[in-house]
PDB file of N, CA and C in Angstrom:
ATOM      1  N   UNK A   1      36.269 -20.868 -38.022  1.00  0.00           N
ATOM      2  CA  UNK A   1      36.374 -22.066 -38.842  1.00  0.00           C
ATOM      3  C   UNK A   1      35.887 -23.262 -38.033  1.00  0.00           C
ATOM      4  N   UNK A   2      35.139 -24.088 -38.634  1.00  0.00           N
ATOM      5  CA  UNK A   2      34.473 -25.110 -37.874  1.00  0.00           C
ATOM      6  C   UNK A   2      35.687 -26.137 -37.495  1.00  0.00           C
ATOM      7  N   UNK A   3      36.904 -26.785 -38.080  1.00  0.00           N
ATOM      8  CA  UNK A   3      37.711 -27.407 -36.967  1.00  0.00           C
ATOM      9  C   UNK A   3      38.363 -26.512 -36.066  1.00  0.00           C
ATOM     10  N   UNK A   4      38.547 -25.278 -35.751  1.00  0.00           N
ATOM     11  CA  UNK A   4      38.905 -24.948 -34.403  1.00  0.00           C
ATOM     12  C   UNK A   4      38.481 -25.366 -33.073  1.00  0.00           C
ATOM     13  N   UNK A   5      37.116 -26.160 -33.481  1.00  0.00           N
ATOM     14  CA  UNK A   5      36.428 -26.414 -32.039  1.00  0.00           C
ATOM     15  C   UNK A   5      36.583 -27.851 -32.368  1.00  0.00           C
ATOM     16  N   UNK A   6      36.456 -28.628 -31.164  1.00  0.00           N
ATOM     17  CA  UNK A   6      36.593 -30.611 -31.107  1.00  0.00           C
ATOM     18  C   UNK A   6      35.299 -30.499 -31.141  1.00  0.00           C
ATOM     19  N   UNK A   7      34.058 -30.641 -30.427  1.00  0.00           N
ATOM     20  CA  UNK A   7      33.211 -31.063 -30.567  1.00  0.00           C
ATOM     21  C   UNK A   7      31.697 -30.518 -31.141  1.00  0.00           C
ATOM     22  N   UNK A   8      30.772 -30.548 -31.284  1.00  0.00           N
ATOM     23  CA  UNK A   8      30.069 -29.997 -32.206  1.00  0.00           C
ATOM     24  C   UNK A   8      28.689 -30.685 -32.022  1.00  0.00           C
ATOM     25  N   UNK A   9      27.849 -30.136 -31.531  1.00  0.00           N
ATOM     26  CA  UNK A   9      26.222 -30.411 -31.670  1.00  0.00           C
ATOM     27  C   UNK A   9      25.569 -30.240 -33.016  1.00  0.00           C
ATOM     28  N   UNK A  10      24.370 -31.335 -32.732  1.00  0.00           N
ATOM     29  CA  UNK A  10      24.082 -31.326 -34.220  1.00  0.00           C
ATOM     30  C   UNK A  10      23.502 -29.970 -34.734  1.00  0.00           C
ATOM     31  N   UNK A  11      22.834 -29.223 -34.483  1.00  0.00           N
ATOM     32  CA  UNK A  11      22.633 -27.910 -34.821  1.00  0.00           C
ATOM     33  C   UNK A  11      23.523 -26.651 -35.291  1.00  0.00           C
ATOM     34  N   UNK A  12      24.476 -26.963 -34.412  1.00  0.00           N
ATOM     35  CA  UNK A  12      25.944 -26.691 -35.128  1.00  0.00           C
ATOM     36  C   UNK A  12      26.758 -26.968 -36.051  1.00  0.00           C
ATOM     37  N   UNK A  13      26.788 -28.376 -36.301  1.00  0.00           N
ATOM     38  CA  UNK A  13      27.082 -28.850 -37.463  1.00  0.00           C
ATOM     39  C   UNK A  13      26.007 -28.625 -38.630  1.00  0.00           C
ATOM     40  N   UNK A  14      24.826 -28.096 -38.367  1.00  0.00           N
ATOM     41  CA  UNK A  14      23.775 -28.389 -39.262  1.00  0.00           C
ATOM     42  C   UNK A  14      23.588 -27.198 -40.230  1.00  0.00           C
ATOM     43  N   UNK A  15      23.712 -25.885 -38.957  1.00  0.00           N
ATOM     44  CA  UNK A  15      24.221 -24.650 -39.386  1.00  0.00           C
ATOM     45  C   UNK A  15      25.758 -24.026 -40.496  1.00  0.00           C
ATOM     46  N   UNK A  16      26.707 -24.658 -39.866  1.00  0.00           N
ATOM     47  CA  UNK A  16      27.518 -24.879 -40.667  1.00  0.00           C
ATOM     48  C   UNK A  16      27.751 -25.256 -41.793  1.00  0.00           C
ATOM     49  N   UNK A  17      27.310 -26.733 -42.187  1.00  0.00           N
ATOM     50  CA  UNK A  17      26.938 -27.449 -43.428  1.00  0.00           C
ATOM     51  C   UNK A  17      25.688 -26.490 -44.397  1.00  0.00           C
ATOM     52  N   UNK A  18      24.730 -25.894 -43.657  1.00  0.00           N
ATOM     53  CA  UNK A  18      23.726 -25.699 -44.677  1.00  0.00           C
ATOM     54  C   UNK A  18      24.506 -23.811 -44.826  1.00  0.00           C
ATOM     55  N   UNK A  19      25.227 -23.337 -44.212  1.00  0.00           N
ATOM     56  CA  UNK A  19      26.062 -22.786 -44.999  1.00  0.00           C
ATOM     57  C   UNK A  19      27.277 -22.809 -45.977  1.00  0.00           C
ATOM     58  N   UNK A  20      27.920 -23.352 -46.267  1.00  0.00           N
ATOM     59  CA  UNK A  20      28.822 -24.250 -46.874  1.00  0.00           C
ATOM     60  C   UNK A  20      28.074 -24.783 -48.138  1.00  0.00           C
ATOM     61  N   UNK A  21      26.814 -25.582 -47.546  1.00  0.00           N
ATOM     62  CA  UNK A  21      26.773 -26.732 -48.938  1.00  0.00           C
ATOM     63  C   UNK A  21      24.996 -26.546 -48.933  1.00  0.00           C
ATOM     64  N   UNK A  22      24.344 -25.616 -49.309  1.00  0.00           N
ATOM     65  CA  UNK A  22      23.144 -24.911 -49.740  1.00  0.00           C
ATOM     66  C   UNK A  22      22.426 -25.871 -49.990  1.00  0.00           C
ATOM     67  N   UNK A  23      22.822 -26.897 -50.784  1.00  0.00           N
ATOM     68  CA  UNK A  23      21.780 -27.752 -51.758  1.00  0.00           C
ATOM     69  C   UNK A  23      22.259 -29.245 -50.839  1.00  0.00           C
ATOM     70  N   UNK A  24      22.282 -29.267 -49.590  1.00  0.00           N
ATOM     71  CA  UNK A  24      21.959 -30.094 -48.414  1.00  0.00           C
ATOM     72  C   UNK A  24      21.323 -29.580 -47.326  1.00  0.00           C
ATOM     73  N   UNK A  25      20.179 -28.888 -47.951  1.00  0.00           N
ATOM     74  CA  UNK A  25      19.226 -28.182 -46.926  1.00  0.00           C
ATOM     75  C   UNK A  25      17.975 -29.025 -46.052  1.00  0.00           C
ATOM     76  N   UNK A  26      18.138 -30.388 -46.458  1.00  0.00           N
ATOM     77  CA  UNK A  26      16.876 -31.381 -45.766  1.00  0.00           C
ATOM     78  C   UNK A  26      17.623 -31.297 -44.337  1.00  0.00           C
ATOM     79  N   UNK A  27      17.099 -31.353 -43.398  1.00  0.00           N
ATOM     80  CA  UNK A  27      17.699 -32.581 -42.275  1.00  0.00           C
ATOM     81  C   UNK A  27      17.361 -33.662 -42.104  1.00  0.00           C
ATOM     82  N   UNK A  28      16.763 -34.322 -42.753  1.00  0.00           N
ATOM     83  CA  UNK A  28      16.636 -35.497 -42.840  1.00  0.00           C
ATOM     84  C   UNK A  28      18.226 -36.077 -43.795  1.00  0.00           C
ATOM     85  N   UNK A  29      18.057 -35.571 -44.801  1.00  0.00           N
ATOM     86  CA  UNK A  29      19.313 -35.807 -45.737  1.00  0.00           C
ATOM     87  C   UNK A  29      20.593 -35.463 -44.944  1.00  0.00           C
ATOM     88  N   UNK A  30      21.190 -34.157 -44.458  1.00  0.00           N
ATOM     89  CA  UNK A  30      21.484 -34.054 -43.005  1.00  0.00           C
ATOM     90  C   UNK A  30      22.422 -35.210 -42.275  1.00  0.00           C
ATOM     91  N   UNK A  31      21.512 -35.441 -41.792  1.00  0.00           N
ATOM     92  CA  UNK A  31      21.227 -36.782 -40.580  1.00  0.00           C
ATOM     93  C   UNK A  31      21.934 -38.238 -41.050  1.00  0.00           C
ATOM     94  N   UNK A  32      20.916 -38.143 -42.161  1.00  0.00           N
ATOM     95  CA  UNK A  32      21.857 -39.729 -43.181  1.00  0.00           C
ATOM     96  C   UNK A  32      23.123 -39.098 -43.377  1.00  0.00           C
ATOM     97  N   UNK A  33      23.611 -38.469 -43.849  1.00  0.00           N
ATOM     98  CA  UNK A  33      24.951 -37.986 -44.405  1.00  0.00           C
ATOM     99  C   UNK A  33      25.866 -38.223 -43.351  1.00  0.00           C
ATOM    100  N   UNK A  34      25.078 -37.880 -41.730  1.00  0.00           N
ATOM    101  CA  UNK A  34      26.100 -37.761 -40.015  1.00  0.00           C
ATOM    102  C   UNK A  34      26.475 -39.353 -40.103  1.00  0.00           C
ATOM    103  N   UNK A  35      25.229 -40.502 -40.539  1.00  0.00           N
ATOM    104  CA  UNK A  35      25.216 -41.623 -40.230  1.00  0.00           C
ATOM    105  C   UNK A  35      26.174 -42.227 -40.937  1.00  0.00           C
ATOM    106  N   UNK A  36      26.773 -41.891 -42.157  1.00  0.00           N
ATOM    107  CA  UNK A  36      27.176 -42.040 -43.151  1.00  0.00           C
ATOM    108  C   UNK A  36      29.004 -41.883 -42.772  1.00  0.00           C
ATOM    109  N   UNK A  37      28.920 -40.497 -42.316  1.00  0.00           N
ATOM    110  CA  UNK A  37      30.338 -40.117 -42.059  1.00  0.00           C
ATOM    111  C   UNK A  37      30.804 -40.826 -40.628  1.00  0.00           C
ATOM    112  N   UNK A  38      29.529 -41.198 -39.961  1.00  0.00           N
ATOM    113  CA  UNK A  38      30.374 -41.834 -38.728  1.00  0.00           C
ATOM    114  C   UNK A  38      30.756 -43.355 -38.862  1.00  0.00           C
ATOM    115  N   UNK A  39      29.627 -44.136 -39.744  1.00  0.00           N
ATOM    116  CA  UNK A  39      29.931 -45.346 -40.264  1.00  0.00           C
ATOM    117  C   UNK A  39      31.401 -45.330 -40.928  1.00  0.00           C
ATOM    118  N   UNK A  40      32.081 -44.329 -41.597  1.00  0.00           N
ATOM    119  CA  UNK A  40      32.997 -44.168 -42.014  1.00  0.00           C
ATOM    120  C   UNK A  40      34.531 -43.747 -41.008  1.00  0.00           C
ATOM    121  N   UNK A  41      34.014 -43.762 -39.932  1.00  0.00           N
ATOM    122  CA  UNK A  41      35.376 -43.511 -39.038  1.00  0.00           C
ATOM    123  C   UNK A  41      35.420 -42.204 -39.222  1.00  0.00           C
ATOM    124  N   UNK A  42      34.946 -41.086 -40.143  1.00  0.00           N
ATOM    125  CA  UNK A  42      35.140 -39.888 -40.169  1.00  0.00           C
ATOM    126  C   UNK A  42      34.772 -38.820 -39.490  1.00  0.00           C
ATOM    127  N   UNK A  43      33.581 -39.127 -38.545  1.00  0.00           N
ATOM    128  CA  UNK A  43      33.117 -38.312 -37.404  1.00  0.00           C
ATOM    129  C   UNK A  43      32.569 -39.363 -36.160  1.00  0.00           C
ATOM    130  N   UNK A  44      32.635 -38.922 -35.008  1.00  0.00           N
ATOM    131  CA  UNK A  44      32.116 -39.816 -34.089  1.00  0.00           C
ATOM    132  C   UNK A  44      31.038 -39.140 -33.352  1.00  0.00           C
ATOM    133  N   UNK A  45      30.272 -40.155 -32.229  1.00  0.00           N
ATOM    134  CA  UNK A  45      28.707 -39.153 -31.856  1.00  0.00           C
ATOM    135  C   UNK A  45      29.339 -39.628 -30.494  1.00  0.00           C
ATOM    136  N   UNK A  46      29.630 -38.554 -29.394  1.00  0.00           N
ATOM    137  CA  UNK A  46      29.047 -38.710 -27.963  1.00  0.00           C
ATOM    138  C   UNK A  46      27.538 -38.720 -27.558  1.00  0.00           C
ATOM    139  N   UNK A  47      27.092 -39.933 -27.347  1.00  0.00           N
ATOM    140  CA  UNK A  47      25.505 -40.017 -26.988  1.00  0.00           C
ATOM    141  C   UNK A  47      25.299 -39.399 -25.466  1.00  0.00           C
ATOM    142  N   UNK A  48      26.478 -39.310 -24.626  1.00  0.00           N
ATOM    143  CA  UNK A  48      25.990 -38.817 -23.363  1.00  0.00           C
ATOM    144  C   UNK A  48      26.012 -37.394 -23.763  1.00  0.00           C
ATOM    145  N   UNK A  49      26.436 -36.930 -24.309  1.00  0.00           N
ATOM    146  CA  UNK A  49      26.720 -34.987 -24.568  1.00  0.00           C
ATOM    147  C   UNK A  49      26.343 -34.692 -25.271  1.00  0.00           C
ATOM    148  N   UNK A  50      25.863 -35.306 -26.685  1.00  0.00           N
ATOM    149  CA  UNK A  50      24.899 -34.658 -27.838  1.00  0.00           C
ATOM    150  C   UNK A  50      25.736 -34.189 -28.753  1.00  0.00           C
ATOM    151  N   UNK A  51      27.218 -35.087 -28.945  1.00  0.00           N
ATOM    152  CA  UNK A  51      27.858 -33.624 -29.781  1.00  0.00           C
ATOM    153  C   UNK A  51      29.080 -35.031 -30.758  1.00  0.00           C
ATOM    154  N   UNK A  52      29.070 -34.704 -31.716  1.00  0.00           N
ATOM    155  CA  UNK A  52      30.061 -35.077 -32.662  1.00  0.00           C
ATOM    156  C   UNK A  52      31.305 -34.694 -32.741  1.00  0.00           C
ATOM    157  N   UNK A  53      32.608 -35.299 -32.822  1.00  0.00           N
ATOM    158  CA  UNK A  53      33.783 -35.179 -33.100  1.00  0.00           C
ATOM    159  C   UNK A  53      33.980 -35.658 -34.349  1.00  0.00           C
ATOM    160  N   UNK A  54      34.825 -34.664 -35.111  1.00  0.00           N
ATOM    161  CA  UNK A  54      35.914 -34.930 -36.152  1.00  0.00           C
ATOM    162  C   UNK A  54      36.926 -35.813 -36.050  1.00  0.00           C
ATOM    163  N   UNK A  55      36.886 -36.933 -35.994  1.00  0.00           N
ATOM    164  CA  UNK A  55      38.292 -37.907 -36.362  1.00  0.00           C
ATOM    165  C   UNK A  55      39.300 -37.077 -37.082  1.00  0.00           C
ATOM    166  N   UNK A  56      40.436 -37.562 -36.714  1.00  0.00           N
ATOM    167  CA  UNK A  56      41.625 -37.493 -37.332  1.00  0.00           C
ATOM    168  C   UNK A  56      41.744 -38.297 -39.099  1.00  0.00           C
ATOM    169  N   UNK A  57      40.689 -38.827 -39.561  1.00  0.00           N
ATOM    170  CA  UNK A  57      40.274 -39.452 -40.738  1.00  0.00           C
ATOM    171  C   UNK A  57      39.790 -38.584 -41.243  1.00  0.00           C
ATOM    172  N   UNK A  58      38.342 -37.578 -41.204  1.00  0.00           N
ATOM    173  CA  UNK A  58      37.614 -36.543 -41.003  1.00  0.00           C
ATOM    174  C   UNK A  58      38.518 -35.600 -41.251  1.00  0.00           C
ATOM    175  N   UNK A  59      39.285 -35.230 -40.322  1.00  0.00           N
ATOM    176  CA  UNK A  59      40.534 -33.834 -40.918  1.00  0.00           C
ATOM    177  C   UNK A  59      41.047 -34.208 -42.076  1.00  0.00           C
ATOM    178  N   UNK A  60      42.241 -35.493 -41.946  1.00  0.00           N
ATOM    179  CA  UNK A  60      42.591 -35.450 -43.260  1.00  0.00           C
ATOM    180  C   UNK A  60      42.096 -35.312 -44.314  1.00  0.00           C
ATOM    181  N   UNK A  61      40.527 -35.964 -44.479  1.00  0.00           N
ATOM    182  CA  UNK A  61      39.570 -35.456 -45.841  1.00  0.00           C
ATOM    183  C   UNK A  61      39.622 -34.520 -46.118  1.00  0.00           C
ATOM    184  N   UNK A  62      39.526 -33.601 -45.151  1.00  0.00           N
ATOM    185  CA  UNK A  62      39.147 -32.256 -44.931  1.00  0.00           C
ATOM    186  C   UNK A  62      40.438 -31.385 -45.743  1.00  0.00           C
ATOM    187  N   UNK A  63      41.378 -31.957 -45.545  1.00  0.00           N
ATOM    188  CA  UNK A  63      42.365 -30.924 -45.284  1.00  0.00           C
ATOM    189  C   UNK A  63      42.676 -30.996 -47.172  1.00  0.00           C
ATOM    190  N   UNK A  64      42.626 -32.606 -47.210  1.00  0.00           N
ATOM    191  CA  UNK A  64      42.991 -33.300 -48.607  1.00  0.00           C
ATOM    192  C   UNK A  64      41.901 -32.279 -49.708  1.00  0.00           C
ATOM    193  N   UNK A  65      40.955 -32.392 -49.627  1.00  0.00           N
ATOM    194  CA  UNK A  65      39.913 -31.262 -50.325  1.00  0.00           C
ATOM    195  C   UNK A  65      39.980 -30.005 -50.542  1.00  0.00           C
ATOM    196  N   UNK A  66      40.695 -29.505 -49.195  1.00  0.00           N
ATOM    197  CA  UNK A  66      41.048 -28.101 -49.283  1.00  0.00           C
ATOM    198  C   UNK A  66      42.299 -27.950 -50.681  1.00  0.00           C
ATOM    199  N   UNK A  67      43.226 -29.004 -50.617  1.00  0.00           N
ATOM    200  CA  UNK A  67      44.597 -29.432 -51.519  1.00  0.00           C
ATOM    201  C   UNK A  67      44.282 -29.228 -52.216  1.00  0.00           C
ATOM    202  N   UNK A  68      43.443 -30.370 -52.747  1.00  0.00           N
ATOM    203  CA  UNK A  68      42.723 -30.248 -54.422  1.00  0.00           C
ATOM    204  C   UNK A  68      41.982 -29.224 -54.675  1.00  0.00           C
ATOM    205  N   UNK A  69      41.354 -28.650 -54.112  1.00  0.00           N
ATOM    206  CA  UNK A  69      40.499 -27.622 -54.532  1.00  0.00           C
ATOM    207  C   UNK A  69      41.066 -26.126 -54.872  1.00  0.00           C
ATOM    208  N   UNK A  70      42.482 -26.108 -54.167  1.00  0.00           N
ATOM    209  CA  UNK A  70      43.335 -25.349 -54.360  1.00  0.00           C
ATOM    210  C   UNK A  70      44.633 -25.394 -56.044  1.00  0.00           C
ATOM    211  N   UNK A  71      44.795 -27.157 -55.744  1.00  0.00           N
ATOM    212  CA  UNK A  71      45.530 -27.228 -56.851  1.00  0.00           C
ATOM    213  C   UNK A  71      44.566 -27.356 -58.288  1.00  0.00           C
ATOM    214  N   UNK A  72      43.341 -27.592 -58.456  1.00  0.00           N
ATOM    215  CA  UNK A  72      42.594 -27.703 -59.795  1.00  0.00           C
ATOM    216  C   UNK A  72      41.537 -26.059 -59.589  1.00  0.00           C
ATOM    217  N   UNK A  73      41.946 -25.563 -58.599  1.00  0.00           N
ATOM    218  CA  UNK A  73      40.844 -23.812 -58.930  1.00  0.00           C
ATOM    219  C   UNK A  73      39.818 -24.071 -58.926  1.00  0.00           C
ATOM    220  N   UNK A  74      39.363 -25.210 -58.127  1.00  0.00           N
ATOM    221  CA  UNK A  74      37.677 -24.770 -58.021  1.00  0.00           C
ATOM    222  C   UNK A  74      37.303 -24.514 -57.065  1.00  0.00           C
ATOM    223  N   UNK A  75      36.375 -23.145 -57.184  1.00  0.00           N
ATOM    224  CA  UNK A  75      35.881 -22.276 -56.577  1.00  0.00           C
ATOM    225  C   UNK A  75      34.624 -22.508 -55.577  1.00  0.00           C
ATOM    226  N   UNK A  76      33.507 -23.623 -56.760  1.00  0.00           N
ATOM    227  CA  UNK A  76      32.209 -24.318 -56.103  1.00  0.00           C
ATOM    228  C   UNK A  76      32.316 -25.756 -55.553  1.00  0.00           C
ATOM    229  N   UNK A  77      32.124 -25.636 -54.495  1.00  0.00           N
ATOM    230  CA  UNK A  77      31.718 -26.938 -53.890  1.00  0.00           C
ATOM    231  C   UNK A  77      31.290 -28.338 -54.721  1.00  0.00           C
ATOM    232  N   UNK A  78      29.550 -27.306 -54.867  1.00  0.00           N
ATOM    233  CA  UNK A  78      29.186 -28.379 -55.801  1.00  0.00           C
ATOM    234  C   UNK A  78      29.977 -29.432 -57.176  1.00  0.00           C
ATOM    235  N   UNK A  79      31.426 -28.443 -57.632  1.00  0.00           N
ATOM    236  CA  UNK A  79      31.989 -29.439 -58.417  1.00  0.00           C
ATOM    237  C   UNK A  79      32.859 -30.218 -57.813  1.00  0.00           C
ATOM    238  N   UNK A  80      32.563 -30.729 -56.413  1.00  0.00           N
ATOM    239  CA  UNK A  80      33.706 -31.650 -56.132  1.00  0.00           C
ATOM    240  C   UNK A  80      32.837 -33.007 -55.979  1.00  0.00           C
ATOM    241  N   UNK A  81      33.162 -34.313 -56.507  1.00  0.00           N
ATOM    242  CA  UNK A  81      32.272 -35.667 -56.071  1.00  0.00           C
ATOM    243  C   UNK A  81      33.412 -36.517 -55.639  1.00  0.00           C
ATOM    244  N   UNK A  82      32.814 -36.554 -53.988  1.00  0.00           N
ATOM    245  CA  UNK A  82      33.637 -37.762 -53.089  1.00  0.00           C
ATOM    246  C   UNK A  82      32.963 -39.359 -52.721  1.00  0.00           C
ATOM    247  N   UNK A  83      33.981 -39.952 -53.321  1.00  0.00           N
ATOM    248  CA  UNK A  83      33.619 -41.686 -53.204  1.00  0.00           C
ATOM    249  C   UNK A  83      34.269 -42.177 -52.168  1.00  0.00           C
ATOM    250  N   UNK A  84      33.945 -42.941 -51.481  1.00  0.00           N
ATOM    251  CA  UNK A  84      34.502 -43.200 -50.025  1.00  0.00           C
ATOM    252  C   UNK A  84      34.304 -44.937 -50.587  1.00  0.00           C
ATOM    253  N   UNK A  85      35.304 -45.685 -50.361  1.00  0.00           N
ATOM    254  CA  UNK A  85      35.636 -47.163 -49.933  1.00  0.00           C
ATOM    255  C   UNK A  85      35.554 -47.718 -48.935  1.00  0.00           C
ATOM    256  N   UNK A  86      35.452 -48.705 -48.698  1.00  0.00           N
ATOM    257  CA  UNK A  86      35.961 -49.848 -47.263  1.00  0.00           C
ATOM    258  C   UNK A  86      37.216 -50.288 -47.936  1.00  0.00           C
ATOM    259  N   UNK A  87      37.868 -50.181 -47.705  1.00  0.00           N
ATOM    260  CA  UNK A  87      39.485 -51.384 -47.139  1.00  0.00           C
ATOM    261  C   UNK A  87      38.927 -52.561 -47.285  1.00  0.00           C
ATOM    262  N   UNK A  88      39.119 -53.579 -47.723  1.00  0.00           N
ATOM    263  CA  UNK A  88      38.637 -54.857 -48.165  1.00  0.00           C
ATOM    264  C   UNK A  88      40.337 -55.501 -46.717  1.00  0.00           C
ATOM    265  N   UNK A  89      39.947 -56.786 -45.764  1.00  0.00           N
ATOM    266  CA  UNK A  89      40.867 -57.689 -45.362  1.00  0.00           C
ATOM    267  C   UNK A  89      41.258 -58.655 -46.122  1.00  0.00           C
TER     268      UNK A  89
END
């Protein structure tokens, strides 16, 4: 399972994801999506090591998806759509 491990190169993550989620097969698309989740506090990039961490923000999504996906029975990925906010000060 991909959170058993903390950190994660992008090829690893890339492998992972394009098993999981088929119809995010660009890496370019990819890439925006990493930029996306780290802008979000949800993954972070070590630039000296090459490798991404899962936040503790990141799990909880994670875990929260697994919830729902369990409590409404869906089976495909593709029917889940996640909207992400900023916190307004």
């Amino acid at each position: 399972m991909l959170l058993c491990r903390k950190d994660y190169s992008v090829s690893v993550l890339l492998s992972e994801i394009k098993n999981r989620l088929p119809y995010l097969s660009s890496d370019k698309v990819f890439k925006k999506y990493l930029v996306y989740l780290a802008d979000y506090g949800l993954i972070s990039y070590d630039g000296h090591i090459h490798v991404y961490h899962i936040e503790k923000n990141g799990i909880d999504l994670l875990s929260y998806i697994d919830i729902e996906k369990e409590r409404e029975m869906v089976a495909d990925s593709n029917d889940i759509t996640i909207t992400i906010e900023r916190g307004g000060v």
